[in-house]
Protein backbone atom coordinates (compact mmCIF):
# COMPACT_ATOMS: atom_id res chain seq x y z
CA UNK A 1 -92.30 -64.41 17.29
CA UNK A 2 -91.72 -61.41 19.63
CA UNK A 3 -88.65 -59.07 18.70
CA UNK A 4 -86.32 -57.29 21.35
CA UNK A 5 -86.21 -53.76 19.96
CA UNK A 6 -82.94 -53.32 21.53
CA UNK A 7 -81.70 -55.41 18.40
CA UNK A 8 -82.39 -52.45 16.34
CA UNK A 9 -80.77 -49.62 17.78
CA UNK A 10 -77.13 -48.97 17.90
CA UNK A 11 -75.95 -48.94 21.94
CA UNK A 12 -76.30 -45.34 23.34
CA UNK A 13 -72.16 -45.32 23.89
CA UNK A 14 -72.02 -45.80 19.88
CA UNK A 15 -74.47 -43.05 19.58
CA UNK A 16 -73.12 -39.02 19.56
CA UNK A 17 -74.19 -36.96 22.31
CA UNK A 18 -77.40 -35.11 22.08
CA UNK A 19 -75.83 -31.91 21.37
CA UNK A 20 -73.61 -33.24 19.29
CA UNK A 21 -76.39 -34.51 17.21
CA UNK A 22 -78.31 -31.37 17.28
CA UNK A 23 -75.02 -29.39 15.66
CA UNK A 24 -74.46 -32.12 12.97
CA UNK A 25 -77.69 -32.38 12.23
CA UNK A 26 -78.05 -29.29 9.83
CA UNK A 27 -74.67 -30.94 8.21
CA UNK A 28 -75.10 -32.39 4.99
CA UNK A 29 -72.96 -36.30 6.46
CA UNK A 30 -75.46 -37.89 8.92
CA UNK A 31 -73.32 -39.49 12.18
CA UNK A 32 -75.33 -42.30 12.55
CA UNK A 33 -74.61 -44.51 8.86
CA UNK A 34 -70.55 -43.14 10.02
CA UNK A 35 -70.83 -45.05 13.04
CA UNK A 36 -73.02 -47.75 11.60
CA UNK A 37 -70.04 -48.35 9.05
CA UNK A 38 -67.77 -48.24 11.61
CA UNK A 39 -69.10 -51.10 13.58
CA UNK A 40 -69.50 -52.84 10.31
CA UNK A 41 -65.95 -52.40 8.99
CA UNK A 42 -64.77 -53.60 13.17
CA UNK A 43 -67.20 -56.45 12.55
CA UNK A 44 -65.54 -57.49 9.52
CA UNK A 45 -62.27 -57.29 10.97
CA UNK A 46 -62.98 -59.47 13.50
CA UNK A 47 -64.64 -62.10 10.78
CA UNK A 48 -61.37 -61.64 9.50
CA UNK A 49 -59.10 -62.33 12.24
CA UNK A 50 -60.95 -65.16 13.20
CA UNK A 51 -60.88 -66.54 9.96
CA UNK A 52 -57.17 -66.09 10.23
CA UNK A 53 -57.34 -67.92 13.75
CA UNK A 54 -59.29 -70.53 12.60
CA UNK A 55 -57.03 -71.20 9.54
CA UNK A 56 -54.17 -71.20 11.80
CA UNK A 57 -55.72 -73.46 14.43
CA UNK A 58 -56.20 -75.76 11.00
CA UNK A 59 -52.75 -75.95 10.29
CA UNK A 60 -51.80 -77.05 13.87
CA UNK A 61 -54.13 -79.61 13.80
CA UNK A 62 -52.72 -81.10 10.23
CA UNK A 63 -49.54 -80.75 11.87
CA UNK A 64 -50.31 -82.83 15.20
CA UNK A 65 -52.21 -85.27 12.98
CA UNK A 66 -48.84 -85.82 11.14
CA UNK A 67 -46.96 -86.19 14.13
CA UNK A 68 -49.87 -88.71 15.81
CA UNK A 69 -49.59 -90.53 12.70
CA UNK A 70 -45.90 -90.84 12.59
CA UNK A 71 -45.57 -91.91 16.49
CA UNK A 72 -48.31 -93.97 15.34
CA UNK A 73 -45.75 -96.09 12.92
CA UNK A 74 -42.81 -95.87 14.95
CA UNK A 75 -45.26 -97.30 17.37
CA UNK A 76 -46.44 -99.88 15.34
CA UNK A 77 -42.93 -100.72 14.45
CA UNK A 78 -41.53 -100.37 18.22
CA UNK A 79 -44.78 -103.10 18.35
CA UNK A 80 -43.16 -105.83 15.55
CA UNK A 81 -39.92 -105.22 17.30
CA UNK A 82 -41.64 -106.47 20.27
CA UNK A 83 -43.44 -109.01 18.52
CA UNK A 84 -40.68 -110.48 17.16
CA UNK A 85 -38.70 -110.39 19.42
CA UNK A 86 -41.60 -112.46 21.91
CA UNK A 87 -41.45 -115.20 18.57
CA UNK A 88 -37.34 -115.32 19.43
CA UNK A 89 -37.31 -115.58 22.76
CA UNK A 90 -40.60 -118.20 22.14
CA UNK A 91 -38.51 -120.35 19.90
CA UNK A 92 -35.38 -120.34 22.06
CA UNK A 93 -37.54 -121.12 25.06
CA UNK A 94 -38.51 -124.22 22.68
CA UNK A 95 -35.13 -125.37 21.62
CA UNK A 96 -33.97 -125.04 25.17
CA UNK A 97 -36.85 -127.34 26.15
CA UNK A 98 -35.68 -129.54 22.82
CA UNK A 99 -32.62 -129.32 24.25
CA UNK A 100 -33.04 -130.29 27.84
CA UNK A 101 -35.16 -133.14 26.63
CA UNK A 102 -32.34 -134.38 23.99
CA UNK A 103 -29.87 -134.15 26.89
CA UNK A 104 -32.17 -136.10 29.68
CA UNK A 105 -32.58 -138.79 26.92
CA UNK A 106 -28.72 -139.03 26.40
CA UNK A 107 -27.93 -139.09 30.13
CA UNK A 108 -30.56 -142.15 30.12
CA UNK A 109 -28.96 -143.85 26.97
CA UNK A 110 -25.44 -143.61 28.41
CA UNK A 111 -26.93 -144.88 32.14
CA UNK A 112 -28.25 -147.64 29.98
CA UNK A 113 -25.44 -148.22 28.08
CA UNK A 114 -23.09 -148.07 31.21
CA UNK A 115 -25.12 -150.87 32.95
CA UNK A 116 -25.15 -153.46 30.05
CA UNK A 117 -21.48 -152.96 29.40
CA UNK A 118 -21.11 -153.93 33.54
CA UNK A 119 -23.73 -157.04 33.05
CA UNK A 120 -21.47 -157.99 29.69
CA UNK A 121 -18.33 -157.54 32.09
CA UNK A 122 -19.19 -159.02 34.97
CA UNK A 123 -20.43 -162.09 32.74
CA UNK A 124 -23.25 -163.93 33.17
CA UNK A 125 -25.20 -164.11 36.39
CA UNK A 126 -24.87 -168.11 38.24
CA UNK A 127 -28.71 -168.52 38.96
């Protein structure tokens, strides 16, 4: 495994300047844990906010799941309105065929019944 030292030293724009270092050194507070908490306390704020992002982006998706579920049922009823309304217009399509087929067998009853009454009339043929 090789290790990029980098990863273990703070950026030089986090670190003070060199003579800034030299006159805090003979302090008793070292700069470097200060700025070392710093960008621990930022990091942690960011955790933060993006926990607060990600809870936020988890609401929003419950709440379009609720409304894909709900224009999922109106669909599904909008659907059995359709459906239904396909079996109507299926049976009427039926009884007009019924219908139609009633009617033709009238017309040839009555034709029927119209040309015996004219042979009954008319009397019996002289063959």
């Amino acid at each position: 495994m090789i290790f990029d030292l980098q990863e273990f030293f703070l950026p030089e724009e986090l670190l003070p300047s060199k003579k800034r270092w030299r006159d805090r050194s003979s302090s008793s507070t070292p700069t470097l844990p200060q700025a070392y908490e710093m960008g621990e306390s930022s990091h942690k704020t960011s955790r933060v906010i993006i926990q607060q992002d990600f809870d936020q982006l988890e609401v929003e998706l419950q709440k379009t799941r609720s409304r894909i579920a709900k224009l999922q049922r109106k669909q599904l009823g909008q659907n059995n309105k359709i459906a239904f309304a396909r079996f109507r217009i299926s049976n009427l399509e039926k009884i007009i065929e019924e219908i139609q087929a009633r009617h033709q067998a009238d017309q040839e009853d009555l034709q029927d019944t119209i040309y015996k009454l004219r042979i009954n009339k008319e009397g019996p043929s002289d063959n």
